[in-house]
Protein backbone atom coordinates (compact mmCIF):
# COMPACT_ATOMS: atom_id res chain seq x y z
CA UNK A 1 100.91 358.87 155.64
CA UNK A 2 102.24 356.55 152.92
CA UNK A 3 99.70 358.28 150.43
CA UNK A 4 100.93 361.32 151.06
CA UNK A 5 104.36 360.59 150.22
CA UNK A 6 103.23 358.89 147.37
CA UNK A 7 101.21 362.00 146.18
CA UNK A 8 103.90 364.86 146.80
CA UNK A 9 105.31 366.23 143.71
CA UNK A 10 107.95 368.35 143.81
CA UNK A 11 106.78 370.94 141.41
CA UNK A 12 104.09 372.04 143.45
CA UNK A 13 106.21 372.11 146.34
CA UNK A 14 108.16 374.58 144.88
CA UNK A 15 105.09 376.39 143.52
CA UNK A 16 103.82 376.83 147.08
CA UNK A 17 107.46 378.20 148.92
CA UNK A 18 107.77 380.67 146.00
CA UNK A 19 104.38 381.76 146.06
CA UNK A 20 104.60 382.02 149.89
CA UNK A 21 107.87 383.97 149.35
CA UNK A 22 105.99 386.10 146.88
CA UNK A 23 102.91 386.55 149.65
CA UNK A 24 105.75 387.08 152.34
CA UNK A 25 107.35 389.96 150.66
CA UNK A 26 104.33 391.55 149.25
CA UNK A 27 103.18 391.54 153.07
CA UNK A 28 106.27 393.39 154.10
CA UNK A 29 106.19 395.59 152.11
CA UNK A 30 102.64 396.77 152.14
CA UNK A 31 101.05 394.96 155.49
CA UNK A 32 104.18 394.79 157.69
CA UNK A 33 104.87 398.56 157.89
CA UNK A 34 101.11 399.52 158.82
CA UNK A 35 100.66 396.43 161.34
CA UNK A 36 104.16 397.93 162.81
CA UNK A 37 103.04 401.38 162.80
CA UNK A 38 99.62 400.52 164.27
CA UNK A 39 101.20 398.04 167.01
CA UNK A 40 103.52 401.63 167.74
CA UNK A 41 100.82 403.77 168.37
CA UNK A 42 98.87 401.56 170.38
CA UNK A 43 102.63 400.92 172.39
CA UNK A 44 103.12 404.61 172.65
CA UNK A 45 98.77 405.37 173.69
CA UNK A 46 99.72 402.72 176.11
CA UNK A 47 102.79 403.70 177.56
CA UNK A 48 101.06 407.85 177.42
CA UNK A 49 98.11 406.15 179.34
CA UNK A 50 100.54 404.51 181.92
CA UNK A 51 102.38 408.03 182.09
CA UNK A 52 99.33 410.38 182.63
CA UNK A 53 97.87 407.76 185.03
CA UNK A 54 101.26 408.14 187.28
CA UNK A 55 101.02 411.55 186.84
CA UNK A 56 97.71 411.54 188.16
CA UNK A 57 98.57 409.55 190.97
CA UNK A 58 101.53 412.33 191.83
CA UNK A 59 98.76 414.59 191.28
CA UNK A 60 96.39 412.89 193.88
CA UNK A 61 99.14 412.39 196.13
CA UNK A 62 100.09 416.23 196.01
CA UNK A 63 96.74 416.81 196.66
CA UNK A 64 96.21 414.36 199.72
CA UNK A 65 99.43 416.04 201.03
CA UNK A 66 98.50 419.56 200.20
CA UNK A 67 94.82 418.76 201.89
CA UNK A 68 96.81 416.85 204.73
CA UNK A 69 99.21 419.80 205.28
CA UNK A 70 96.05 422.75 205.00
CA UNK A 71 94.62 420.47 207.90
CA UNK A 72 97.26 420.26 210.12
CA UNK A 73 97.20 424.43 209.56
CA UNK A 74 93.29 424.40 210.23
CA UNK A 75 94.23 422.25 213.59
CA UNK A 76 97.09 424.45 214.42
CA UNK A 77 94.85 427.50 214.20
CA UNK A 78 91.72 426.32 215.89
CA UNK A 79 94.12 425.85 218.86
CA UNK A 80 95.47 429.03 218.92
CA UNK A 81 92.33 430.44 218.83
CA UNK A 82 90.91 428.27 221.93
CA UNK A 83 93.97 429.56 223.57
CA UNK A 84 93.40 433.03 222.80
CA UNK A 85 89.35 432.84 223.82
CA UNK A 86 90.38 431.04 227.48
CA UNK A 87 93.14 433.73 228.09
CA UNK A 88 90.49 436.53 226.98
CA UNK A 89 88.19 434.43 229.42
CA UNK A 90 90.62 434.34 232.15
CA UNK A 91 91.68 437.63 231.67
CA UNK A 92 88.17 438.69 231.75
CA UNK A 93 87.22 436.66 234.77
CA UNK A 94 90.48 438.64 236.67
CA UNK A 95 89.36 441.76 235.43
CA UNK A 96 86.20 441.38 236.91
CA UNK A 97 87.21 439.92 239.69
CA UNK A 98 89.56 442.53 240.14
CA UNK A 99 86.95 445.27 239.48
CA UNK A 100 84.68 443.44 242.20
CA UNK A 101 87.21 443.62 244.99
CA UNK A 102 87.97 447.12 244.77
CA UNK A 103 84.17 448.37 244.49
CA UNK A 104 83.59 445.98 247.75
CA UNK A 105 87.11 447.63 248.88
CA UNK A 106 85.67 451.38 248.51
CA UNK A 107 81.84 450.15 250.29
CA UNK A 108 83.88 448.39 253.40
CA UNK A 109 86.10 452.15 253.40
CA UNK A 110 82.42 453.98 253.09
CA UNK A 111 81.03 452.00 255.75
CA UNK A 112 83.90 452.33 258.20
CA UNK A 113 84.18 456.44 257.61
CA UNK A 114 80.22 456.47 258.03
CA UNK A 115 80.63 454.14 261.28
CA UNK A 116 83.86 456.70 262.14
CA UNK A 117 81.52 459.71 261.81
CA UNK A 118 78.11 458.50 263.24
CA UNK A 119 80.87 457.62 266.32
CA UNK A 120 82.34 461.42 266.05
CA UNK A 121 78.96 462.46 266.37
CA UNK A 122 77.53 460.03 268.95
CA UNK A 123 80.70 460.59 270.99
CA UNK A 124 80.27 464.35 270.36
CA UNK A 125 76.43 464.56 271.12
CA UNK A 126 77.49 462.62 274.28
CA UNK A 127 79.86 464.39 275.70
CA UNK A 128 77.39 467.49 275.25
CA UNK A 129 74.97 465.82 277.21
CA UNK A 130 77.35 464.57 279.94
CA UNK A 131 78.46 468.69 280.04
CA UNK A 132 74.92 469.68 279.81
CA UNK A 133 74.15 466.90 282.82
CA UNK A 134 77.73 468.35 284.85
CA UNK A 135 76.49 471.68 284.46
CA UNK A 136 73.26 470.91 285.82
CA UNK A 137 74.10 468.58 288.95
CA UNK A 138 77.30 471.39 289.57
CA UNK A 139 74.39 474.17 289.36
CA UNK A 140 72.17 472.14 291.57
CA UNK A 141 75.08 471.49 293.92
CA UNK A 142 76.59 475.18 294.22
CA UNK A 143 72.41 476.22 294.88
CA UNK A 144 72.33 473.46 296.96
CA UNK A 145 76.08 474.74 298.81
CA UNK A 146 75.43 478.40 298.48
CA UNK A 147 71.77 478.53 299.62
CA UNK A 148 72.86 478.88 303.09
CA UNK A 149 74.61 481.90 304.36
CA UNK A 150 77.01 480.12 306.54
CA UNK A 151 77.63 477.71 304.30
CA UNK A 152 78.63 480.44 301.55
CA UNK A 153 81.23 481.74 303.99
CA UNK A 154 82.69 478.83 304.33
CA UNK A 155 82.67 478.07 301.25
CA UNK A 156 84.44 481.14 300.18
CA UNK A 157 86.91 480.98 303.08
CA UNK A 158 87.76 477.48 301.57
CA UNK A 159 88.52 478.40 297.99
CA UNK A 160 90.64 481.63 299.33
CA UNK A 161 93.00 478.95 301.42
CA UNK A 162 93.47 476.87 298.14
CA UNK A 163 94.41 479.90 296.41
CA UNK A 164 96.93 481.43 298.53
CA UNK A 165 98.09 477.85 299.26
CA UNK A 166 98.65 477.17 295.73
């Protein structure tokens, strides 16, 4: 350290500061301006890069809404229509239900007017044969009663008391 102490000159000290003054200013004014300019634009592609990225992640989270909200329609609307297919099903289902009961309704009313009229005629076809049968037995009877003379006399006698009786 002593040596260079004993080697500084003042002359060239000054040489050096004013040509470092003279390098200082000649970078200002030519280097300085570009290496400002330059650090500027990469500042303001930076800070452009930072703002489109943000935008992009508005963007995105527009999106994720907008898909999260078209969802949340898709849901809504898939349920209404399951509730609209299991009221047409039910609604169905009663109708034919509905339609069932009142075709079984009109076969039990056939049945019982075809059961009503087979008994109007059975009733009918036997109370011919029961007049038929009365008609026969009284026929047999009244032979039977008027195939004797003295029996017709009486007979007659009889049915003149009840008549002037009555």
């Amino acid at each position: 350290m002593d040596q260079l102490l004993n080697d500084f000159s003042p002359g060239l000290f000054v040489m050096q500061a004013v040509i470092l003054l003279i390098l200082i200013l000649l970078m200002k004014k030519f280097a300085w301006k570009p290496i400002l300019s330059s650090l500027d634009e990469r500042e303001q592609g930076i800070q452009g890069a930072l703002e489109a990225a943000e935008k992009a992640r508005l963007e995105m989270k527009n999106l994720q809404a907008d898909n999260e909200k078209a969802l949340q329609e898709a849901r809504i609307e898939r349920d209404t229509m399951l509730k609209e297919a299991r009221e047409i099903r039910t609604k169905m289902i009663a109708e034919a239900e509905e339609d069932a009961k009142s075709q079984a309704d009109k076969i039990i009313t056939q049945a019982q007017e075809a059961i009503a009229a087979e008994k109007r005629a059975a009733v009918a076809e036997l109370k011919s044969q029961v007049a038929e049968l009365s008609l026969e037995i009284a026929e047999k009877v009244v032979k039977e009663e008027l195939s004797d003379k003295k029996k017709q006399m009486q007979y007659v006698d009889k049915m003149l008391q009840d008549a002037t009786l009555n």
